[in-house]
C-alpha atoms as a PDB file:
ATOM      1  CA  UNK A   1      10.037  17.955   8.934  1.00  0.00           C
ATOM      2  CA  UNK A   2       6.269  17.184  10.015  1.00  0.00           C
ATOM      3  CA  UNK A   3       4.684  14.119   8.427  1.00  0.00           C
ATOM      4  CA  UNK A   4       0.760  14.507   7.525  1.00  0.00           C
ATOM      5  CA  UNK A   5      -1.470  12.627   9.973  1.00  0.00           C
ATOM      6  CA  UNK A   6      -1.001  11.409  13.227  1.00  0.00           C
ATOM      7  CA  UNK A   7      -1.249   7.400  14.910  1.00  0.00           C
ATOM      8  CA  UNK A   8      -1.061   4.758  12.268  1.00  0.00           C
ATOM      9  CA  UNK A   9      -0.371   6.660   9.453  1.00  0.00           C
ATOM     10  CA  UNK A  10       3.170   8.165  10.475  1.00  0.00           C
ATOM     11  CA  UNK A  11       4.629   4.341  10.415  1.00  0.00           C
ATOM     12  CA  UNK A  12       4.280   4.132   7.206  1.00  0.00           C
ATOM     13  CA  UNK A  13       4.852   7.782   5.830  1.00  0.00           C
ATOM     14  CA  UNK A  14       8.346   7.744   8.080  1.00  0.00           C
ATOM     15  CA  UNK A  15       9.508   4.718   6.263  1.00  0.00           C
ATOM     16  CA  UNK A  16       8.242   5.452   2.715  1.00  0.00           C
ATOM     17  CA  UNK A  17      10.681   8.759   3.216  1.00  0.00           C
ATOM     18  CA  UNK A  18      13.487   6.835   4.923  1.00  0.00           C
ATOM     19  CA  UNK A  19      13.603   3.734   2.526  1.00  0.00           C
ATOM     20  CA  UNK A  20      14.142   4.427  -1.145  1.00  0.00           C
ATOM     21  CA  UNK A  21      11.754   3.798  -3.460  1.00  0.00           C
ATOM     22  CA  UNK A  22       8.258   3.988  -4.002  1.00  0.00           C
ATOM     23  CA  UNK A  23       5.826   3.033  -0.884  1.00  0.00           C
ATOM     24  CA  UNK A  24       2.215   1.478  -2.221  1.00  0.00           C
ATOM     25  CA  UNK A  25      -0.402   2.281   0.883  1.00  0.00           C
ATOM     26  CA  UNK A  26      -3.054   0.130   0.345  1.00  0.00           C
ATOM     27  CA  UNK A  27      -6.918   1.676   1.704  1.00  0.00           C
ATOM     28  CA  UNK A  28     -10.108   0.191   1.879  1.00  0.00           C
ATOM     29  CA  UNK A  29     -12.407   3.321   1.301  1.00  0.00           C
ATOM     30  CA  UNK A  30     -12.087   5.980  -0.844  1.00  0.00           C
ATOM     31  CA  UNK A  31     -12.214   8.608   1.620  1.00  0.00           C
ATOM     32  CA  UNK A  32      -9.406   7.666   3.629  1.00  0.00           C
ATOM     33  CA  UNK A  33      -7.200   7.929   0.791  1.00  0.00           C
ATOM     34  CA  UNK A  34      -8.744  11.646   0.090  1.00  0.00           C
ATOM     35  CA  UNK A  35      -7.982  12.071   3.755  1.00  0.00           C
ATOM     36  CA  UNK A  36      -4.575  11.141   3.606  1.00  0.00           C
ATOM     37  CA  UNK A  37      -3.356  12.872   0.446  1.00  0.00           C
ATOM     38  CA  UNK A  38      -4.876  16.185   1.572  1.00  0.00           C
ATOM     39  CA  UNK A  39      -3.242  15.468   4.980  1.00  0.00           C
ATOM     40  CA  UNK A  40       0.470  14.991   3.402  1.00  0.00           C
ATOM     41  CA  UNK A  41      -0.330  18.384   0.898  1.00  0.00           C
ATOM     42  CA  UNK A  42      -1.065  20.278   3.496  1.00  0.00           C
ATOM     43  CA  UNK A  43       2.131  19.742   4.704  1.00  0.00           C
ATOM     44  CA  UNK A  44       4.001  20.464   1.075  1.00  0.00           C
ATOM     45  CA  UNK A  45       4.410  17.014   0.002  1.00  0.00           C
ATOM     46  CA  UNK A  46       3.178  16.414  -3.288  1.00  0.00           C
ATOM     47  CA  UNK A  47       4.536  13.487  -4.324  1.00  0.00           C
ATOM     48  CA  UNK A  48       1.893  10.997  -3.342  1.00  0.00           C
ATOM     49  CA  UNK A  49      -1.099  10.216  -5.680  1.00  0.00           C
ATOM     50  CA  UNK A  50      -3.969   7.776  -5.957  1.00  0.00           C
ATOM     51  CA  UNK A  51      -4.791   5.654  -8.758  1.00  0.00           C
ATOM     52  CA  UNK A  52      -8.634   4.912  -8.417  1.00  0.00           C
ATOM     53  CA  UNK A  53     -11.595   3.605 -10.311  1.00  0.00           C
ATOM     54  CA  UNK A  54     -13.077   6.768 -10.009  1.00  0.00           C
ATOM     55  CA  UNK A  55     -10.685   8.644 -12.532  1.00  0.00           C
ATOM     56  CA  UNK A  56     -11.247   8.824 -15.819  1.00  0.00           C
ATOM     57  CA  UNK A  57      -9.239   6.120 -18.187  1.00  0.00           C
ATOM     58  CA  UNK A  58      -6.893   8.864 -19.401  1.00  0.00           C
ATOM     59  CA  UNK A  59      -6.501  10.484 -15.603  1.00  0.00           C
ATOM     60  CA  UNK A  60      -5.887   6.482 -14.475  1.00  0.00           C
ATOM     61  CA  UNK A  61      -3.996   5.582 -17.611  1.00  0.00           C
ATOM     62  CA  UNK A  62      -1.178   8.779 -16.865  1.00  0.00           C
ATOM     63  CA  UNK A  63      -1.027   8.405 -13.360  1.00  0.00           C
ATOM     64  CA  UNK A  64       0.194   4.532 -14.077  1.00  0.00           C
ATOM     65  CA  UNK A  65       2.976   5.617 -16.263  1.00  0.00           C
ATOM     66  CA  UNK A  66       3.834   8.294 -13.874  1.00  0.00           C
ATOM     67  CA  UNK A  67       3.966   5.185 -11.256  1.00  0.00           C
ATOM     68  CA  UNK A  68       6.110   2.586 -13.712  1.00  0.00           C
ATOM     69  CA  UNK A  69       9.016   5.711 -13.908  1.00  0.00           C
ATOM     70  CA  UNK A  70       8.973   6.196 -10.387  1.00  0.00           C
ATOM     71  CA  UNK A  71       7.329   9.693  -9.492  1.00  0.00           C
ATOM     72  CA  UNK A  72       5.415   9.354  -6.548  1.00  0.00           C
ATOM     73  CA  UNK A  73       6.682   8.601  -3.187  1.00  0.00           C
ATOM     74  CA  UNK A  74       4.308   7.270  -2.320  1.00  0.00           C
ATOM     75  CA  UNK A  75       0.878   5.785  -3.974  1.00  0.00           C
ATOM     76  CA  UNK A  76      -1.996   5.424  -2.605  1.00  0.00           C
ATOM     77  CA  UNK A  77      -4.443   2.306  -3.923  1.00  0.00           C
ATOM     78  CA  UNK A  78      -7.867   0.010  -2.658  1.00  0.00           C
ATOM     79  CA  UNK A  79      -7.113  -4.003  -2.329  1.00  0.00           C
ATOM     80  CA  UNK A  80      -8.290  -4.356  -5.638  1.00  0.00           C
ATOM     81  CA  UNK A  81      -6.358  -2.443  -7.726  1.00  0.00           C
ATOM     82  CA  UNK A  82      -3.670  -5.100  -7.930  1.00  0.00           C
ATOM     83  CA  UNK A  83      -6.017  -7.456  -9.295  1.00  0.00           C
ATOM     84  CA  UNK A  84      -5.730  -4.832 -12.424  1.00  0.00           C
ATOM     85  CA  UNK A  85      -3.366  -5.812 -15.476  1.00  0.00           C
ATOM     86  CA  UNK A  86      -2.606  -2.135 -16.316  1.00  0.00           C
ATOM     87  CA  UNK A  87      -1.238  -1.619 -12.390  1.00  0.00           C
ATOM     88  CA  UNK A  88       0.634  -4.637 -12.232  1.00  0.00           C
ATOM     89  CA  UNK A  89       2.344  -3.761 -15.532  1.00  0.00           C
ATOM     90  CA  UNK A  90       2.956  -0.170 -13.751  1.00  0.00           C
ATOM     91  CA  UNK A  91       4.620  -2.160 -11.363  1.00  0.00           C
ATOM     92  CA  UNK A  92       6.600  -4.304 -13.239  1.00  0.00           C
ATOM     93  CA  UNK A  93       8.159  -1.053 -15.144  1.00  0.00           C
ATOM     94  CA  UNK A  94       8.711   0.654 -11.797  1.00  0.00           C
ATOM     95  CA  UNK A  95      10.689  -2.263 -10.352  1.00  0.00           C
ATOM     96  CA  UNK A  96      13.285  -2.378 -13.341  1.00  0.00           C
ATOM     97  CA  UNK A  97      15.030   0.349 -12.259  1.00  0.00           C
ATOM     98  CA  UNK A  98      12.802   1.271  -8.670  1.00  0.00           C
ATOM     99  CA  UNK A  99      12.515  -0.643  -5.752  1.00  0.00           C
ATOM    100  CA  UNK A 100       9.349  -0.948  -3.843  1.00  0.00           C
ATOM    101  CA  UNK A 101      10.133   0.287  -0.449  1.00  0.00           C
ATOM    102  CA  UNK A 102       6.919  -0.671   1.223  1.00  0.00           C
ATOM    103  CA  UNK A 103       3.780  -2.069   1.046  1.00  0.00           C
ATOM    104  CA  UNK A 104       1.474  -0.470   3.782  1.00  0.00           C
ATOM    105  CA  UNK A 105      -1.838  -2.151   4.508  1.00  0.00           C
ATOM    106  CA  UNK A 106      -3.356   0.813   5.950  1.00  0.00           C
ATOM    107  CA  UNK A 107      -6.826  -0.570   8.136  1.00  0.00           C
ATOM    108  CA  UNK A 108      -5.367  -4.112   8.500  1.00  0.00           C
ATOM    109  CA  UNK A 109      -8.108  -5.304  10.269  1.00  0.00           C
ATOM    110  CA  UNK A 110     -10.052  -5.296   6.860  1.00  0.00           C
ATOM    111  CA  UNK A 111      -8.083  -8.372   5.158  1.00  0.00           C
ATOM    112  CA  UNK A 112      -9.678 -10.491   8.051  1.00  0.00           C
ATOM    113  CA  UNK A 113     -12.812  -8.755   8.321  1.00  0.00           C
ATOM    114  CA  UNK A 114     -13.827  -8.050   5.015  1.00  0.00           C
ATOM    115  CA  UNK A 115     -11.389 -10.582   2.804  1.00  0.00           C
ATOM    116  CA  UNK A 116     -13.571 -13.812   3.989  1.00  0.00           C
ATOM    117  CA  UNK A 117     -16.391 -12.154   2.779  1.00  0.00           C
ATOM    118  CA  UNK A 118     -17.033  -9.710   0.391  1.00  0.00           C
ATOM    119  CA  UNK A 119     -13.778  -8.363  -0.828  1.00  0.00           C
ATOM    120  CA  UNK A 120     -11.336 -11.488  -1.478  1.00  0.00           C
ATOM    121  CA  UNK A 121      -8.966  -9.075  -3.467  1.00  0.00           C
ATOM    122  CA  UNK A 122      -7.424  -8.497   0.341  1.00  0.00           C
ATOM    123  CA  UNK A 123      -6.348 -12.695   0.877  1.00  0.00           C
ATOM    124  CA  UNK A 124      -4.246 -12.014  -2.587  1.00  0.00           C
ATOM    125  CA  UNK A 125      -3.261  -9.254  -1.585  1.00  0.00           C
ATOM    126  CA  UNK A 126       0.158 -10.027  -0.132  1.00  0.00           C
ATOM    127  CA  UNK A 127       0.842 -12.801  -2.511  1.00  0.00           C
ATOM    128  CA  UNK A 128       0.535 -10.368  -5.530  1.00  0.00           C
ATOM    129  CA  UNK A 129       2.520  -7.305  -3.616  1.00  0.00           C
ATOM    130  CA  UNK A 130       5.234 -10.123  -3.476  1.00  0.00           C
ATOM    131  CA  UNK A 131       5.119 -11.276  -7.038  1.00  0.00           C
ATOM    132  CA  UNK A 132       4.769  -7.786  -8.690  1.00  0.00           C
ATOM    133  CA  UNK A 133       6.899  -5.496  -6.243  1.00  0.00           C
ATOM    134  CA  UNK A 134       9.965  -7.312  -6.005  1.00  0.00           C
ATOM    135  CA  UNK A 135      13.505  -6.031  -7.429  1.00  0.00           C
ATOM    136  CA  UNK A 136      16.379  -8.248  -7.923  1.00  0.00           C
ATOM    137  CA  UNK A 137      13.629 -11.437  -6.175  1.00  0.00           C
ATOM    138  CA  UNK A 138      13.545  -9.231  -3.553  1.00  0.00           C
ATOM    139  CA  UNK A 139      10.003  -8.602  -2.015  1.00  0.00           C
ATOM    140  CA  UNK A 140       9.515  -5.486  -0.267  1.00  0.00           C
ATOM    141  CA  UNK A 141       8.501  -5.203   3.667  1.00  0.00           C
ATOM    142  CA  UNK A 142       4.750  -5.286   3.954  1.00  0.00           C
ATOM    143  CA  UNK A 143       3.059  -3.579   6.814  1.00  0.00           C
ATOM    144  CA  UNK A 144      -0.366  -4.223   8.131  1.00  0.00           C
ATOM    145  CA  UNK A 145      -1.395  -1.658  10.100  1.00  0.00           C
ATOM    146  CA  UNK A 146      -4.829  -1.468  12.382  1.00  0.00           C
ATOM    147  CA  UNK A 147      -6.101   0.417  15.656  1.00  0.00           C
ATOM    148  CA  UNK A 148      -8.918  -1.698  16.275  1.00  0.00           C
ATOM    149  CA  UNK A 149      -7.770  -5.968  16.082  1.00  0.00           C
ATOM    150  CA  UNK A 150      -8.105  -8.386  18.710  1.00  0.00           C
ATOM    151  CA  UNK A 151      -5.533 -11.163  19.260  1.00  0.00           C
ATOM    152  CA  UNK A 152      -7.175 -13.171  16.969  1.00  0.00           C
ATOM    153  CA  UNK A 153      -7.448 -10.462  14.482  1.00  0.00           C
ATOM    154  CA  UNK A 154      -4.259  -9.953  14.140  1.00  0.00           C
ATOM    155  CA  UNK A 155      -3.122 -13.424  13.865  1.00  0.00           C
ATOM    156  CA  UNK A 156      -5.142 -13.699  10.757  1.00  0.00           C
ATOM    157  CA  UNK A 157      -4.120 -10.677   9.252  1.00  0.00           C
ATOM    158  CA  UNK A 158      -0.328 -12.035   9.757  1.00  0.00           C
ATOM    159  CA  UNK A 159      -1.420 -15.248   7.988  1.00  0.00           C
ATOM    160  CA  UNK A 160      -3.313 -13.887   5.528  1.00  0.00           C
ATOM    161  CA  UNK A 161      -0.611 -11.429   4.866  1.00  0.00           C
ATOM    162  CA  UNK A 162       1.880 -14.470   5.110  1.00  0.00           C
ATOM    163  CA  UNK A 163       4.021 -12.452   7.518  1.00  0.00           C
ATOM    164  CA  UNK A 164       6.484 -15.092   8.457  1.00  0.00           C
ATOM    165  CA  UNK A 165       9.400 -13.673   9.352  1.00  0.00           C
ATOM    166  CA  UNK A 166      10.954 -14.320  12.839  1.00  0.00           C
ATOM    167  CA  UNK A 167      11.570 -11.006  13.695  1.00  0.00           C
ATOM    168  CA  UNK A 168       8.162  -9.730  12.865  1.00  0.00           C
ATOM    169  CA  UNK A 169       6.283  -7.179  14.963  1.00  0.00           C
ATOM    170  CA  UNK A 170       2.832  -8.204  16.024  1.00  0.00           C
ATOM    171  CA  UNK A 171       1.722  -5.591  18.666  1.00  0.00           C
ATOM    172  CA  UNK A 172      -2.004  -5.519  19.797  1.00  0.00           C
END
């Protein structure tokens, strides 16, 4: 099998297929996502969507029931969707029966670029993915992912991310 993409993108995609469940990718831009999801159809997997402010209500509203019965492999979402009551009960539904297997922050860099500044929905971020995507108290794996973070970078993406765990990877 070929996975869509190529660099950052394949960590992710690899383990959303090898770990069961549903993978959330978290983006910062719109476009990216686009990118991504055209990338993985192109290669005849269609079981990754977006969920997006830029869908209508009853486009949005469908795709989040889709997402709380476990449909997608993987779903593709900006920092600020989880602030959203509707998604969070999506994930709630999904995580009765579903694990999460993932939660890919996809342009890492951003939660200590951008979340000081003008999008604080990234320093929740992690807290939230824990609260609302664990099964059985279990919180799933989350992966920040960047190709462009100093040292310092990605020290504060692992603490904003509250990646504690000994056997973390941090790799510049």
């Amino acid at each position: 099998a070929s996975f869509a993409g190529s660099g950052k993108s394949i960590a992710f995609q690899l383990a959303a297929f090898l770990r069961p469940g549903v993978s959330i990718v978290v983006d910062p831009i719109l476009s990216l996502i686009e990118d991504q999801l055209e990338n993985l159809r192109a290669h005849g997997i269609d079981r990754a969507e977006r969920i997006a402010g830029t869908q209508s209500v009853d486009e949005r509203e469908g795709l989040l029931a889709l997402l709380g019965r476990a449909q997608f492999w993987l779903c593709y979402v900006a920092p600020e969707r989880f602030q959203s009551i509707p998604f969070r009960d999506s994930l709630r539904a999904l995580t009765t029966n579903t694990a999460v297997a993932l939660v890919a922050v996809d342009e890492a860099h951003c939660v200590s670029e951008w979340g000081h500044d003008f999008r604080p929905a990234y320093l929740n971020l992690a807290r939230i993915a824990r609260d609302y995507c664990s099964t059985n108290n279990e919180p799933p794996p989350i992966m920040g992912l960047t190709g462009t973070a100093s040292r310092s970078v990605l020290k504060d993406i692992q603490r904003e991310l509250d990646i504690t765990d000994f056997d973390a990877i941090i790799v510049p």
